[in-house]
C-alpha atoms as a PDB file:
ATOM      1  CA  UNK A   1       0.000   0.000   0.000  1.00  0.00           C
ATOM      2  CA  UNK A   2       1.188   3.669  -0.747  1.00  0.00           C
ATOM      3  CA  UNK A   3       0.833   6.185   1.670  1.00  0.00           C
ATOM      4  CA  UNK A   4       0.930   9.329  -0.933  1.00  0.00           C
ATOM      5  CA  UNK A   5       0.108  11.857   1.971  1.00  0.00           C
ATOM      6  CA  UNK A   6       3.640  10.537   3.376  1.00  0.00           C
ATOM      7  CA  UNK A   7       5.388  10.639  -0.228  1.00  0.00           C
ATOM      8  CA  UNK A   8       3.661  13.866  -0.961  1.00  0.00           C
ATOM      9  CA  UNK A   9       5.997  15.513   2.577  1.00  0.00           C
ATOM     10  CA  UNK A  10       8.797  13.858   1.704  1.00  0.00           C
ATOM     11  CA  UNK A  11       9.402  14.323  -1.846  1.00  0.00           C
ATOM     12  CA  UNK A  12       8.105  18.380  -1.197  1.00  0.00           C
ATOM     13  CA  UNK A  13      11.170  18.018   1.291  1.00  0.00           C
ATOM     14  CA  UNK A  14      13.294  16.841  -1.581  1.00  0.00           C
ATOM     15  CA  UNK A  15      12.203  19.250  -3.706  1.00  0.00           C
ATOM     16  CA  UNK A  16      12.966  21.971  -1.402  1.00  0.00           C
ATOM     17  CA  UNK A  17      17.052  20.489  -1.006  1.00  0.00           C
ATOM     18  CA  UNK A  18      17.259  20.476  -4.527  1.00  0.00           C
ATOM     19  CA  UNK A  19      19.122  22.794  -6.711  1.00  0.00           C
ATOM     20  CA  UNK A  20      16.316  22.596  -8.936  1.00  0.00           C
ATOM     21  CA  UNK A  21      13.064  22.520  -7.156  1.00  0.00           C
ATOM     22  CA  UNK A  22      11.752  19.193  -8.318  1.00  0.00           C
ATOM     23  CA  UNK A  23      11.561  15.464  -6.465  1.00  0.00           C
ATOM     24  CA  UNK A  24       9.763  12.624  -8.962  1.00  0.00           C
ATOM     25  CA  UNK A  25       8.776   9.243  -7.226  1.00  0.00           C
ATOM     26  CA  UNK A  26       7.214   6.852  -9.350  1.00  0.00           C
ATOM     27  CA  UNK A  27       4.490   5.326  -7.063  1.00  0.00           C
ATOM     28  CA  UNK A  28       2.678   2.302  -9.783  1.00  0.00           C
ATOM     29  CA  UNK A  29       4.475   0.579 -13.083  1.00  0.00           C
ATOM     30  CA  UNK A  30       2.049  -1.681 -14.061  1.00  0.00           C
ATOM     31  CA  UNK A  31       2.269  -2.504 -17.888  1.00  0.00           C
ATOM     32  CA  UNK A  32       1.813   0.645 -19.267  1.00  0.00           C
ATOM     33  CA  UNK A  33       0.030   2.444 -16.385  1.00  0.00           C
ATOM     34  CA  UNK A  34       2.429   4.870 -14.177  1.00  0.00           C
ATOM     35  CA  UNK A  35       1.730   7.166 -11.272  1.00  0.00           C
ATOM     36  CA  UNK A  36       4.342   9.088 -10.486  1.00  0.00           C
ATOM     37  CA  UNK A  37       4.000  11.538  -7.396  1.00  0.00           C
ATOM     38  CA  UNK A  38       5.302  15.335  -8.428  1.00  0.00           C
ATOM     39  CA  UNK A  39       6.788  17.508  -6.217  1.00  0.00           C
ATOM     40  CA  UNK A  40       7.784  20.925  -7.469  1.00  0.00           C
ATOM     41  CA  UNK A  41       8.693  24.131  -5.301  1.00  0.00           C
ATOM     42  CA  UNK A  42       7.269  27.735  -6.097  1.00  0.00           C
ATOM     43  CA  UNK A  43       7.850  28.971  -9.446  1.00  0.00           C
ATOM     44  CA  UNK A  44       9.836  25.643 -10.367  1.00  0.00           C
ATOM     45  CA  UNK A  45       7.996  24.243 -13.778  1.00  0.00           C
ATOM     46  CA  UNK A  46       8.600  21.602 -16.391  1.00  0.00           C
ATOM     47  CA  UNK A  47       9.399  22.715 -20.124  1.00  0.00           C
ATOM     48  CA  UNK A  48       6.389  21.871 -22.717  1.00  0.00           C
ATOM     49  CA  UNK A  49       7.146  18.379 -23.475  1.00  0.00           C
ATOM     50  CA  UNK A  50       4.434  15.858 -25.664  1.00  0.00           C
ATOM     51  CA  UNK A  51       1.664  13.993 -24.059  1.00  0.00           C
ATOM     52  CA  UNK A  52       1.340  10.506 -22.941  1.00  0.00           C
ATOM     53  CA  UNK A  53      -1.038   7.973 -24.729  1.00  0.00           C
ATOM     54  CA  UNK A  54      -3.738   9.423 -22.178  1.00  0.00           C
ATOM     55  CA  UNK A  55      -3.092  10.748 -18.553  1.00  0.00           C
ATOM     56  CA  UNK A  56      -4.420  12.906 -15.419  1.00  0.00           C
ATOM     57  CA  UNK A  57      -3.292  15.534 -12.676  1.00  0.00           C
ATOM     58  CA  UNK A  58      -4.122  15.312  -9.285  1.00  0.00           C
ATOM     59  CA  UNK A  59      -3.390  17.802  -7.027  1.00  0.00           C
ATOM     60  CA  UNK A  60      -2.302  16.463  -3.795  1.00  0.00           C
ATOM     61  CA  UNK A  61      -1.179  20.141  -2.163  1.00  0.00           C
ATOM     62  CA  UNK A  62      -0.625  23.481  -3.441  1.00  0.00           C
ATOM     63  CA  UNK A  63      -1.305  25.404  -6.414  1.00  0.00           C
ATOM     64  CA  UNK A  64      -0.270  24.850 -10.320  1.00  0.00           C
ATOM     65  CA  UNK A  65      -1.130  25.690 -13.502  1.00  0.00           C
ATOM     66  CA  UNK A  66      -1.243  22.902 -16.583  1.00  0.00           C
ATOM     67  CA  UNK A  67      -0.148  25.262 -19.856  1.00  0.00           C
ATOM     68  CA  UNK A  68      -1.017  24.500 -23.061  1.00  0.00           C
ATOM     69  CA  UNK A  69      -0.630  26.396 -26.124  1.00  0.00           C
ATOM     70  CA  UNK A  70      -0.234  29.928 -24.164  1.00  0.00           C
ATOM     71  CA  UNK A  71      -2.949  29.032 -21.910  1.00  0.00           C
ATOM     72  CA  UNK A  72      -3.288  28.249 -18.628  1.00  0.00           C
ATOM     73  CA  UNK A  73      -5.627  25.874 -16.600  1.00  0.00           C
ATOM     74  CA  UNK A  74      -5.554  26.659 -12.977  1.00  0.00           C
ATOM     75  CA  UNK A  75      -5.454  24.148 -11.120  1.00  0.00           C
ATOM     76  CA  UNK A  76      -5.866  23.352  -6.849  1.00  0.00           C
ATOM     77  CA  UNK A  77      -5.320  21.049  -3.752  1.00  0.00           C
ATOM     78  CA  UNK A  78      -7.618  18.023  -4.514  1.00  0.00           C
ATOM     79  CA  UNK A  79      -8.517  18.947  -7.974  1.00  0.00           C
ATOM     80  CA  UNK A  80      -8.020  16.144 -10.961  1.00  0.00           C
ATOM     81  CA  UNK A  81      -7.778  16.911 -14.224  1.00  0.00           C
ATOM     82  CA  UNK A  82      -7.090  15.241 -17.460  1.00  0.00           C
ATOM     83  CA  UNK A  83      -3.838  16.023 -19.440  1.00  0.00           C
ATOM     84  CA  UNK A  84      -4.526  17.088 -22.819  1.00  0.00           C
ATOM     85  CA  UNK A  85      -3.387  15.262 -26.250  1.00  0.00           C
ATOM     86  CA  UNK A  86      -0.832  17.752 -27.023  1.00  0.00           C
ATOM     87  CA  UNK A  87       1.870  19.653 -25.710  1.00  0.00           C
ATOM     88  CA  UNK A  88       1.705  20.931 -22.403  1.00  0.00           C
ATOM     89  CA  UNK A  89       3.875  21.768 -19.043  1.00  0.00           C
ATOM     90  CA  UNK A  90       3.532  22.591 -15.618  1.00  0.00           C
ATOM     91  CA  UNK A  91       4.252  25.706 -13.303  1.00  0.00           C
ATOM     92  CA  UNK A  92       4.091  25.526  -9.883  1.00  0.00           C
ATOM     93  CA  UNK A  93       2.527  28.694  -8.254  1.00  0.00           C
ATOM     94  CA  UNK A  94       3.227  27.607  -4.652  1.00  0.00           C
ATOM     95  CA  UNK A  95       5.359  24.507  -3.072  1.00  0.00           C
ATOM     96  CA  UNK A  96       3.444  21.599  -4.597  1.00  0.00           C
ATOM     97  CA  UNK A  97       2.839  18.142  -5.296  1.00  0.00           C
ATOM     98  CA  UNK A  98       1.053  16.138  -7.540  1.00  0.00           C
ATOM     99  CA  UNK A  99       0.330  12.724  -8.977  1.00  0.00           C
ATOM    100  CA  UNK A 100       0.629  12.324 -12.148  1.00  0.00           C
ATOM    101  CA  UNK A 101      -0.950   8.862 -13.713  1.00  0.00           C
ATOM    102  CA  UNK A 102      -0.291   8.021 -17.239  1.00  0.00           C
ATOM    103  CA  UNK A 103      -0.919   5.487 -19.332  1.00  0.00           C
ATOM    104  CA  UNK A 104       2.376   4.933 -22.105  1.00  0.00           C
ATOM    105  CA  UNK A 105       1.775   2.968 -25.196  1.00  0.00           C
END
């Protein structure tokens, strides 16, 4: 069993130590499903990069926004939303972590 509230204070912990800003954990590999728990400090992001076969953000603490193509979607502490099928990154407003579950093909 995963305890992601305990992951989530460790890896923000990591993140913090870090020159820069960012701890990754990844929680689940099952075939081509992976969660990966996020944590990123205050105005640490990751670049655009291409989207996964299909995948989702939850918020597990803190604030970030999901950009794609020059827009961003706000998102919240305990709010899940889907990543869309084309280029996108991440900015974290606050000291946050997330879980991001993917599924690769």
């Amino acid at each position: 069993m995963v305890d992601l509230e305990q992951l989530a204070v460790e890896h923000a912990a990591l993140a913090a130590e870090s020159p820069h800003g960012r701890s990754a954990h990844l929680v689940l590999h099952d075939g081509v499903l992976r969660q990966t728990v996020i944590a990123l400090t205050a105005g640490t992001s990751l670049d655009e990069h291409n989207a996964p076969a299909a995948a989702s953000l939850l918020v597990l603490r803190g604030r970030v926004a999901l950009t794609v193509a020059g827009h961003l979607q706000e998102l919240s502490a305990g709010q899940l939303h889907p990543v869309p099928q084309e280029r996108h990154g991440l900015l974290a407003h606050v000291d946050s972590v997330v879980l991001l579950t993917a599924v690769t093909a």
